[in-house]
Protein backbone atom coordinates (compact mmCIF):
# COMPACT_ATOMS: atom_id res chain seq x y z
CA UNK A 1 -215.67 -64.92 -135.80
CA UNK A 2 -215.81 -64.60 -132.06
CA UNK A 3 -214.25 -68.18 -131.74
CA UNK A 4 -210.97 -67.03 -133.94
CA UNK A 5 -210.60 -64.24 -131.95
CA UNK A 6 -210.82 -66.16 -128.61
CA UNK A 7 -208.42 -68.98 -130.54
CA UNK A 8 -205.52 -65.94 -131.41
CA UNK A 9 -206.10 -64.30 -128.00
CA UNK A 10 -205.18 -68.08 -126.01
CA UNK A 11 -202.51 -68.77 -128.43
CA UNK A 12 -200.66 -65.37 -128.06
CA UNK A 13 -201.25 -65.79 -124.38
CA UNK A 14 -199.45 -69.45 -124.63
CA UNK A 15 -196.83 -67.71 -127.03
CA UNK A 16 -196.19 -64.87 -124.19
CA UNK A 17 -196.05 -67.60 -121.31
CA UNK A 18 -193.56 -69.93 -123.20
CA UNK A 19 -191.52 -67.08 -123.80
CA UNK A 20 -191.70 -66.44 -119.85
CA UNK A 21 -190.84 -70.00 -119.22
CA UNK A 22 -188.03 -70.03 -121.80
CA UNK A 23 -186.39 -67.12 -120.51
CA UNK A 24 -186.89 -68.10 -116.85
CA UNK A 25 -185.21 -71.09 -117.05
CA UNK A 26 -182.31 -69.63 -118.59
CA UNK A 27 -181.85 -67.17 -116.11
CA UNK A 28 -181.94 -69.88 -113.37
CA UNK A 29 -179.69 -71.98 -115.53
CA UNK A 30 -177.42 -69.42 -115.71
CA UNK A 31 -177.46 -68.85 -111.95
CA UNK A 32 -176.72 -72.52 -111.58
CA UNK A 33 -173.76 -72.49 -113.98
CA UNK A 34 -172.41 -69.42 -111.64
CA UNK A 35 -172.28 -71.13 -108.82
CA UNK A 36 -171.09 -74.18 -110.04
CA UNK A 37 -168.15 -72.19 -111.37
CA UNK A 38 -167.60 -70.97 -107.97
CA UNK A 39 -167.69 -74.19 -106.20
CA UNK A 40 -165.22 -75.42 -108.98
CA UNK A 41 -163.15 -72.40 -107.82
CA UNK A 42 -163.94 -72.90 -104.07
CA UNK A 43 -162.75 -76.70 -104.34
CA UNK A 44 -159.88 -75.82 -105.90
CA UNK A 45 -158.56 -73.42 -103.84
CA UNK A 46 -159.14 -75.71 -100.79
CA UNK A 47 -156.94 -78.56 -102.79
CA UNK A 48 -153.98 -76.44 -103.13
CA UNK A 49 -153.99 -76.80 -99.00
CA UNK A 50 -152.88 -80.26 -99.77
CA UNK A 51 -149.81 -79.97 -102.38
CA UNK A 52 -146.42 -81.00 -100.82
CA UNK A 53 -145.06 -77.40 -102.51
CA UNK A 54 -147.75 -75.58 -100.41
CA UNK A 55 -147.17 -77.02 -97.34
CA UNK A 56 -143.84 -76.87 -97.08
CA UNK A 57 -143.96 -73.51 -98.52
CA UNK A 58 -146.29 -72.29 -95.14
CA UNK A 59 -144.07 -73.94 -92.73
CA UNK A 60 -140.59 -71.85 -94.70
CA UNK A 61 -142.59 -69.08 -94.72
CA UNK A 62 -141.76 -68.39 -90.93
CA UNK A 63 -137.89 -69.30 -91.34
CA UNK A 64 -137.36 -66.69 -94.11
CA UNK A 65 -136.12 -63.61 -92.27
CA UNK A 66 -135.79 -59.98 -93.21
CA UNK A 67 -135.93 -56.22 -92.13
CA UNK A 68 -135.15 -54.74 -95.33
CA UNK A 69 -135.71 -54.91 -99.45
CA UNK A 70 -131.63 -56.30 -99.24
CA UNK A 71 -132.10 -59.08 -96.72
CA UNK A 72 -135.55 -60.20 -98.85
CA UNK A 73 -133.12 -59.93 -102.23
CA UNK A 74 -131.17 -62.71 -100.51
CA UNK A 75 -133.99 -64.93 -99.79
CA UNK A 76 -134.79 -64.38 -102.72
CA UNK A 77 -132.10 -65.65 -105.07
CA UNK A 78 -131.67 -68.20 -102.32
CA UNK A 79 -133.49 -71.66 -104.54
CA UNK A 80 -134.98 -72.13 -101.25
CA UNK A 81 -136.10 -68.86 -100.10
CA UNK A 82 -137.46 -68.09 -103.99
CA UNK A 83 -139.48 -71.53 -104.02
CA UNK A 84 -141.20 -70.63 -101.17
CA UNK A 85 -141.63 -66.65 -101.85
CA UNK A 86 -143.07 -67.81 -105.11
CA UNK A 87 -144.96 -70.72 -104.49
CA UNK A 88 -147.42 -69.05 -101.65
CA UNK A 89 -146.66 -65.22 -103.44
CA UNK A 90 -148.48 -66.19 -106.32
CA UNK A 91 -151.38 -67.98 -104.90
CA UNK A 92 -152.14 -64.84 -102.84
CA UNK A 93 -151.70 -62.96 -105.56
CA UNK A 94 -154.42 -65.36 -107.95
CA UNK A 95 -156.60 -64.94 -104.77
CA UNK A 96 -156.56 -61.15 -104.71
CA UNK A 97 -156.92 -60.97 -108.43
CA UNK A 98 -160.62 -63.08 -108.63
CA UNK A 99 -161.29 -61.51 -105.69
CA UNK A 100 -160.45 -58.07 -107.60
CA UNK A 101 -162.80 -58.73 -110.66
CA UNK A 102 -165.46 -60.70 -108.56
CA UNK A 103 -164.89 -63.80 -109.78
CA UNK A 104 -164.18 -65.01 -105.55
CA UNK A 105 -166.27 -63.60 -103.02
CA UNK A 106 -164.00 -61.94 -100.49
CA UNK A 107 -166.33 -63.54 -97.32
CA UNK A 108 -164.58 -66.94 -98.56
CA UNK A 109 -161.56 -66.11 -98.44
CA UNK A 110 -161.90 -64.78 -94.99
CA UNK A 111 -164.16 -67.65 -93.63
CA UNK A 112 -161.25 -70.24 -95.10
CA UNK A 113 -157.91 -68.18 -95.37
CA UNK A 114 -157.75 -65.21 -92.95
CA UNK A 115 -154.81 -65.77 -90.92
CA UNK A 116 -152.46 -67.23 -93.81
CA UNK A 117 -153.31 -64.32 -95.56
CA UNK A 118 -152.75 -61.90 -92.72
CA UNK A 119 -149.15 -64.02 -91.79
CA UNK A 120 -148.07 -63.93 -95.44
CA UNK A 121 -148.46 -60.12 -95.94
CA UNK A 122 -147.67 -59.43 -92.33
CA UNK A 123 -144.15 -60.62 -93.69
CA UNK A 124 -144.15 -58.08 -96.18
CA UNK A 125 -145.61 -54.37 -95.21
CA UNK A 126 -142.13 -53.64 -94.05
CA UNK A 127 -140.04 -54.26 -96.95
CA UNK A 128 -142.88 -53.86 -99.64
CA UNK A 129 -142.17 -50.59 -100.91
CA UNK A 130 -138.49 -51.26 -100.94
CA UNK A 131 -138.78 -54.36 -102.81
CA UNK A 132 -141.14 -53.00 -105.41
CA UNK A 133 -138.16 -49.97 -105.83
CA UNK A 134 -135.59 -52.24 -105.64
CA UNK A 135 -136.57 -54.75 -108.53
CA UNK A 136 -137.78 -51.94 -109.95
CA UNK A 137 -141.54 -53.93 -110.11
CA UNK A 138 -143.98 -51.69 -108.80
CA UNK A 139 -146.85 -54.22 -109.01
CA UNK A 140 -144.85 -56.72 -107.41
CA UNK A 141 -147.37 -58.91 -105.44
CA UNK A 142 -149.82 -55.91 -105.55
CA UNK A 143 -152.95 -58.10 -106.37
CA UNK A 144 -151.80 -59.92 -103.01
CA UNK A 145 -151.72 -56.52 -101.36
CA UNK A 146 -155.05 -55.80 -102.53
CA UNK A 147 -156.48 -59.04 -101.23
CA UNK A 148 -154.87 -58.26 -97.45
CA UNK A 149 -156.47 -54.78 -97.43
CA UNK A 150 -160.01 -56.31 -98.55
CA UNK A 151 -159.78 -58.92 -96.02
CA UNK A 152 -158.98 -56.33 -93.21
CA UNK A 153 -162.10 -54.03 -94.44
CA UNK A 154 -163.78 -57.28 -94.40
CA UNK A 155 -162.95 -58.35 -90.93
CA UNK A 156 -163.78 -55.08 -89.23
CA UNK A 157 -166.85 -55.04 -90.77
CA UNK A 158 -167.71 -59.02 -89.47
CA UNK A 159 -165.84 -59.40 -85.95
CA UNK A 160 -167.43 -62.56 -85.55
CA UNK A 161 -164.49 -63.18 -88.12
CA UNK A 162 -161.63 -64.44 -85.59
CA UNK A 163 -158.07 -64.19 -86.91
């Protein structure tokens, strides 16, 4: 009798240690499936540094002028000026978006992108709030705004961050 009980109290204990096991490795599996995903993400977002559009849409970016939400309306229905608007508007405003719902880590974005970010928005706080009125869009390039704002919290917060 005293051998059965010893038998069901070393199974159960193998039972309760599998279990342990089973669930341990899917918890580190899982972590290893994150941060592939991010690396994925990561890799990405340093490829897009290579596309002819992007590039040539970083060196336009400084030609584009304006001082008001009329002078950006002109760039913008320029082909030129709306190419280039879009081309690096949108990227900054998929960055701010992961970045948003945590799906980028906003210390990556300032260790790789800090001062394209801060030059692209830089370009905007004047004529934002126009622009939004005046295409009647108020979440134009918001996500974009939100990534600019984390990225300054960030970088007062780590001044070994240089812009």
């Amino acid at each position: 009798m005293a051998e059965q009980i010893t038998f069901q109290i070393i199974f159960q204990f193998l039972q309760t240690v599998g279990i342990l096991v089973g669930v341990s490795y899917y918890i580190l599996s899982l972590r290893n499936q994150n941060r592939a995903r991010k690396t994925r993400l990561y890799i990405q977002m340093i490829n897009k540094f290579s596309e002819p559009d992007f590039i040539e849409a970083l060196g336009k970016l400084n030609d584009l002028e304006w001082s008001t939400a009329e002078d950006f309306i002109e760039e913008w229905r320029t082909p030129e000026g709306r190419k280039t608007i879009i081309t690096l508007g949108n990227w900054y405003e998929g960055l701010g978006t992961l970045v948003k719902e945590n799906l980028l880590d906003i210390r990556v974005v300032a260790l790789l992108l800090t001062g394209l970010v801060i030059q692209f928005w830089d370009k905007f706080i004047p004529v934002i709030d126009e622009v939004r009125e005046a295409l009647e869009w108020p979440r134009f390039y918001i996500e974009a705004e939100y990534l600019y704002d984390q990225l300054k919290t960030y970088i007062k917060e780590h001044p070994e961050i240089q812009v």
